[in-house]
Structure formats: C-alpha cells, structure tokens
Protein backbone atom coordinates (compact mmCIF):
# COMPACT_ATOMS: atom_id res chain seq x y z
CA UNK A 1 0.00 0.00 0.00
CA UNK A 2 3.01 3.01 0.61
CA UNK A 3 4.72 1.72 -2.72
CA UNK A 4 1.41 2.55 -4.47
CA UNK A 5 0.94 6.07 -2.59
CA UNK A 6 4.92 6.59 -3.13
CA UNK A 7 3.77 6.14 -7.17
CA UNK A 8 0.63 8.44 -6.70
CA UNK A 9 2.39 11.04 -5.12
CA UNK A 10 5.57 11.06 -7.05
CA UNK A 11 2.84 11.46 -10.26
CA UNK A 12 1.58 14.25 -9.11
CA UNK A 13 4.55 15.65 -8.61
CA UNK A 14 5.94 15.06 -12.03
CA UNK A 15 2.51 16.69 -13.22
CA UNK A 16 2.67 19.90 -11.01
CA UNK A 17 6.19 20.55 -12.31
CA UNK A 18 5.10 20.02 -15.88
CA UNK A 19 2.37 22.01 -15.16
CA UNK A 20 4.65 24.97 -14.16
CA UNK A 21 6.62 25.25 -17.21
CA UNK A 22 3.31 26.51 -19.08
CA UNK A 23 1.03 28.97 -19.03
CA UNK A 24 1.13 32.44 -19.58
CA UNK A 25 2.16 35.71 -17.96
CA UNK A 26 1.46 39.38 -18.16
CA UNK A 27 3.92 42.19 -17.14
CA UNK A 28 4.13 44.55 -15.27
CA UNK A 29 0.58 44.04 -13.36
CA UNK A 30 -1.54 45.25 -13.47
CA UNK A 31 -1.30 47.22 -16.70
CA UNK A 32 -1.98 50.56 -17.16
CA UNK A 33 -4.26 51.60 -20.07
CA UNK A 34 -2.55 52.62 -22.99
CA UNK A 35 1.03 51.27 -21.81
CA UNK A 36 2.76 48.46 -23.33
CA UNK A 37 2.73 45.16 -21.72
CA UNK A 38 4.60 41.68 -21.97
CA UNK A 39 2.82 38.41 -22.47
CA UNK A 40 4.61 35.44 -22.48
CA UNK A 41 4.31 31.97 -21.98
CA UNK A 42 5.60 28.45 -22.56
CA UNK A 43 3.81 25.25 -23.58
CA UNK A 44 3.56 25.91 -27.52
CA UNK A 45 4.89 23.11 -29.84
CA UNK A 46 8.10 23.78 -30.82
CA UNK A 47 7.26 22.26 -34.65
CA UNK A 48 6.03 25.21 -36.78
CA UNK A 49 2.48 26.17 -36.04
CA UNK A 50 0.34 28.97 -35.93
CA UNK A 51 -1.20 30.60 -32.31
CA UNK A 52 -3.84 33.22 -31.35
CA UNK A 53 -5.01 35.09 -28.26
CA UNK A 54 -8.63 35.29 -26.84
CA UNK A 55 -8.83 38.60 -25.00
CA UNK A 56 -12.08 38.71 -22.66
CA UNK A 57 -12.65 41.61 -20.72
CA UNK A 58 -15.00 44.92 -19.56
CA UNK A 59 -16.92 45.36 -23.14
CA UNK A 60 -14.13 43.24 -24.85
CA UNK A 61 -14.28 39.69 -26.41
CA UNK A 62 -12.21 39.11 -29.26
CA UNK A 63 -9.67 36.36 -30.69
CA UNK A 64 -6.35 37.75 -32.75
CA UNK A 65 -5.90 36.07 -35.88
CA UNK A 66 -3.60 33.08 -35.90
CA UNK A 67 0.15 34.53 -36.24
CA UNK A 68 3.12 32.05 -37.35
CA UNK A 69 5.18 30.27 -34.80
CA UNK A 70 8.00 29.00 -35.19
CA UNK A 71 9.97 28.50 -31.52
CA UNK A 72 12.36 25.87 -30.75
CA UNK A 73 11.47 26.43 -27.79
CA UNK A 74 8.12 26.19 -27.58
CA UNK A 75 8.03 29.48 -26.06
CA UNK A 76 6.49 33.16 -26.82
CA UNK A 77 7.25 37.06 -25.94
CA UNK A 78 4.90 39.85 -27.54
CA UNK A 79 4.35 43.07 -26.49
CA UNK A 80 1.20 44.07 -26.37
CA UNK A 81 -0.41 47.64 -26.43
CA UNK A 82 -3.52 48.09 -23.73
CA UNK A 83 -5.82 49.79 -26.53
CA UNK A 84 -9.06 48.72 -24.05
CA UNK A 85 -11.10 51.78 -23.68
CA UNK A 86 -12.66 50.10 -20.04
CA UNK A 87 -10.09 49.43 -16.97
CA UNK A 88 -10.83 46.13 -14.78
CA UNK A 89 -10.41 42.69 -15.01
CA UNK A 90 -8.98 41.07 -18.28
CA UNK A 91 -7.83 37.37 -19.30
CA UNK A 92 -5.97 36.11 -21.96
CA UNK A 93 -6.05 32.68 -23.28
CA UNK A 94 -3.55 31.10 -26.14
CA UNK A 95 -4.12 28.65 -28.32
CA UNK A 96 -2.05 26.62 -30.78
CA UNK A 97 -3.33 24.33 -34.08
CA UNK A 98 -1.46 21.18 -34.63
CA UNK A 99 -0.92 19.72 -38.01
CA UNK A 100 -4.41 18.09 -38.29
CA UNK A 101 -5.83 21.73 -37.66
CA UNK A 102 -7.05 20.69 -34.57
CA UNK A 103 -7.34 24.15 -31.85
CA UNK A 104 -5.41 23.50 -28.58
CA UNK A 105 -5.54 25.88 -25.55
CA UNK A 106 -1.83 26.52 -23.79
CA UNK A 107 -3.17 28.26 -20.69
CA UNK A 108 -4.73 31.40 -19.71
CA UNK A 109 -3.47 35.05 -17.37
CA UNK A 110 -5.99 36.60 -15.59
CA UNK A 111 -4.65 40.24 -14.83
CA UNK A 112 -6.02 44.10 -14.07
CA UNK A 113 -6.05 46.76 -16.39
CA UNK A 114 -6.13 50.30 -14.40
C-alpha cells in the first residue's frame, strides 16, 4: 500500500512541475491603459504552427488572428499595447493548431487593467 501512494504522489509531482513550465504571464501588473505590456508563456509546440489570443474583458471579447510560430522552444514574448477603452479585469487565453488543424488551448493570465 506506501509503494502505491509513493507512485501516486511522485505522479503528481511530475505533473505539477510540468504544469509549471506553461502557461502564460502578463507584465508589469496590473497594466496601465494605454502602456505596453509583456505576455509570455511556454507550452507551444516547438514544430512550426500557428497561435492566437482570446482577449475577454469589460466590453471586450475578441480572438487575434492566428500569427506564425515557429519556436524551438516552444516558447512566446509579444508586447502588447492596452488599446481597451474600459479598466478592470482582463484574461488572456492562447491557443495553438497542430498539423491536423485541430485548436489547442496553452493556458490562460488573468490580470487588471487600471
């Protein structure tokens, strides 16, 4: 019975740090309207693809169209201008397509726009 919690726990383990290296960031937060920001993230496939953005916040729901990637690293900088006529709470998710088109969703930053 403790070898098979020893392999439960050690799994979950292995899963929270894979967890950690993806996702997405935003910074500095919270952003100020009309300043530049940084998103970033890891957890895109480092074969040539294409990824977008939802952006959901006050008055705002959008998607940007898909933009080439091509990372080695599977990992993404932009910087982003805070165009968003309404302060509050924003999130942005990412998303990548694979080769059979299917969508896939890389994580999303929930941050506050002043």
């Amino acid at each position: 019975m403790r070898f098979l919690l020893a392999i439960v726990a050690a799994g979950l383990l292995a899963s929270a740090s894979a967890t950690a290296a993806t996702g997405l960031t935003v910074t500095p937060s919270p952003v100020t309207r009309g300043d530049t920001f940084t998103l970033a993230g890891c957890g895109f496939p480092t074969t040539p693809t294409s990824i977008s953005f939802k952006v959901d916040g006050p008055g705002e729901l959008y998607f940007t169209a898909g933009e080439p990637l091509n990372s080695p690293t599977g990992c993404v900088s932009e910087t982003w201008t805070a165009w968003w006529p309404n302060a509050g709470a924003y999130q942005i998710t990412g998303y990548y397509r694979d080769a059979k088109g299917s969508t896939h969703k890389v994580g999303t930053v929930k941050f506050t726009v002043l």
